[in-house]
Protein backbone atom coordinates (compact mmCIF):
# COMPACT_ATOMS: atom_id res chain seq x y z
CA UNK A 1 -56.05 53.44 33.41
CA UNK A 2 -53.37 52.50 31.22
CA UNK A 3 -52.89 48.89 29.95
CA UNK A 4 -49.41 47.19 30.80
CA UNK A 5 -47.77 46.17 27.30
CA UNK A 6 -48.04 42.17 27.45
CA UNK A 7 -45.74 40.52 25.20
CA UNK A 8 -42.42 41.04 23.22
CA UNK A 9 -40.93 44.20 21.32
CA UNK A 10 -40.20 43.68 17.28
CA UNK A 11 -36.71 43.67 18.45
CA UNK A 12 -36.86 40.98 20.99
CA UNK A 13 -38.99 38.79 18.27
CA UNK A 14 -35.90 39.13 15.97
CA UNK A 15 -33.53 38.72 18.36
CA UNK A 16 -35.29 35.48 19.11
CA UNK A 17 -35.13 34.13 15.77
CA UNK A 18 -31.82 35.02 14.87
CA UNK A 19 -32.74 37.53 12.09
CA UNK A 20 -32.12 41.30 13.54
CA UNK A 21 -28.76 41.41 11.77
CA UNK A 22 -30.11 40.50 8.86
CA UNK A 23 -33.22 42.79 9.25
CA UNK A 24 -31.12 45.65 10.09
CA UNK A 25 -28.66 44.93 7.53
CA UNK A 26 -32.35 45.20 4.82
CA UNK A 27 -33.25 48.60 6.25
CA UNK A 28 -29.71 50.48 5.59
CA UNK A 29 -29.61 49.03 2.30
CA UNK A 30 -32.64 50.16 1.15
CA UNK A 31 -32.30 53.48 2.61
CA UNK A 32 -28.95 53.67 0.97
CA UNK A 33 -30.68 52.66 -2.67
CA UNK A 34 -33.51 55.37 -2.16
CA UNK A 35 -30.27 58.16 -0.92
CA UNK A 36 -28.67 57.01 -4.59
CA UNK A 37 -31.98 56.97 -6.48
CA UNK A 38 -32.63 60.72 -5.29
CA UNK A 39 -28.97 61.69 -6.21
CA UNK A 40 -29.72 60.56 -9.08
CA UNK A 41 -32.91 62.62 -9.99
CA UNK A 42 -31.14 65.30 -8.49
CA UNK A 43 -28.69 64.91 -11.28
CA UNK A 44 -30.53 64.03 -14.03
CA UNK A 45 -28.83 60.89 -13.99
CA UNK A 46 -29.80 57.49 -15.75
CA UNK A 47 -27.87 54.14 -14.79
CA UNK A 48 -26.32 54.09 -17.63
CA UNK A 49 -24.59 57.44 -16.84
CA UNK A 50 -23.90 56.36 -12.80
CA UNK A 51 -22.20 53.05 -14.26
CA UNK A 52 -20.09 55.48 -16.65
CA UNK A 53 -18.96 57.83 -14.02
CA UNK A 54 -18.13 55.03 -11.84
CA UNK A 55 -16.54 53.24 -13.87
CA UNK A 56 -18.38 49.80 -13.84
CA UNK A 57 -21.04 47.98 -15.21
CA UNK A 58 -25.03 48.46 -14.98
CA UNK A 59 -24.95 45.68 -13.26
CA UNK A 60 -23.23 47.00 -10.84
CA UNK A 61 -25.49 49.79 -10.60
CA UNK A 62 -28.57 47.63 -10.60
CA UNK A 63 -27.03 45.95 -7.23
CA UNK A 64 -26.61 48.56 -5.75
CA UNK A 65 -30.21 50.09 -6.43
CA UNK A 66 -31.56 46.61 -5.55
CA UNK A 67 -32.93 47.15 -1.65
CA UNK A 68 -32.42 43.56 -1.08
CA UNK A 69 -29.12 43.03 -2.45
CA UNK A 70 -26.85 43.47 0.69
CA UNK A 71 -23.62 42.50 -1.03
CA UNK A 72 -22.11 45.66 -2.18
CA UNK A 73 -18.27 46.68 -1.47
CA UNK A 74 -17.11 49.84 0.22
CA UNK A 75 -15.14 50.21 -3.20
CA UNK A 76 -18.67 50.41 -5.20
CA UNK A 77 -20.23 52.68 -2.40
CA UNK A 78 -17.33 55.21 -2.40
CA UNK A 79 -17.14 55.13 -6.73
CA UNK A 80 -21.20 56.02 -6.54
CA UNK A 81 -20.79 58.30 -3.82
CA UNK A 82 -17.59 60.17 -5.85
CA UNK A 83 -19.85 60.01 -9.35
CA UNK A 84 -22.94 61.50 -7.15
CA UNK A 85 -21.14 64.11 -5.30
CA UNK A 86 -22.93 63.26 -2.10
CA UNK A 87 -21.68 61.72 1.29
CA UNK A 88 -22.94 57.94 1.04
CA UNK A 89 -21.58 56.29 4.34
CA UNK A 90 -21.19 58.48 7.64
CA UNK A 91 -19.22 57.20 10.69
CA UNK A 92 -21.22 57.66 13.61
């Protein structure tokens, strides 16, 4: 006999507390960092080199490594993703 599931989902939790967006915001940015980070092994490439081919800072490149750092512009994403050579955001 199977036991009925008694409680809330995860989702339901952080719908209740306000914070999904915010949690789901978290989990695309750092799976965007770690999609960088391997184009960047890929390429053999160090920050310094990403903030050259894009044009900006290392600062700029450290924010956008940074997992928890959600305020990056579509302008940075699409510099890194040109610099890379890979396909950064996808429209579903």
């Amino acid at each position: 006999m199977k036991k009925k599931h008694i409680g809330s989902t995860l989702d339901s939790l952080f719908d209740e507390l306000g914070e999904r967006e915010e949690v789901e915001l978290l989990t695309q940015k750092k799976l965007l960092a770690a999609k960088i980070e391997r184009a960047m092994v890929r390429r053999k490439m160090t920050h310094v080199e990403l903030a050259k081919a894009m044009r900006t800072s290392r600062t700029v490149v450290h924010r956008l490594l940074d997992p928890h750092d959600t305020s990056v512009t579509l302008a940075t994403l699409a510099k890194a993703s040109k610099a890379l050579g890979v396909r950064l955001l996808q429209v579903a």
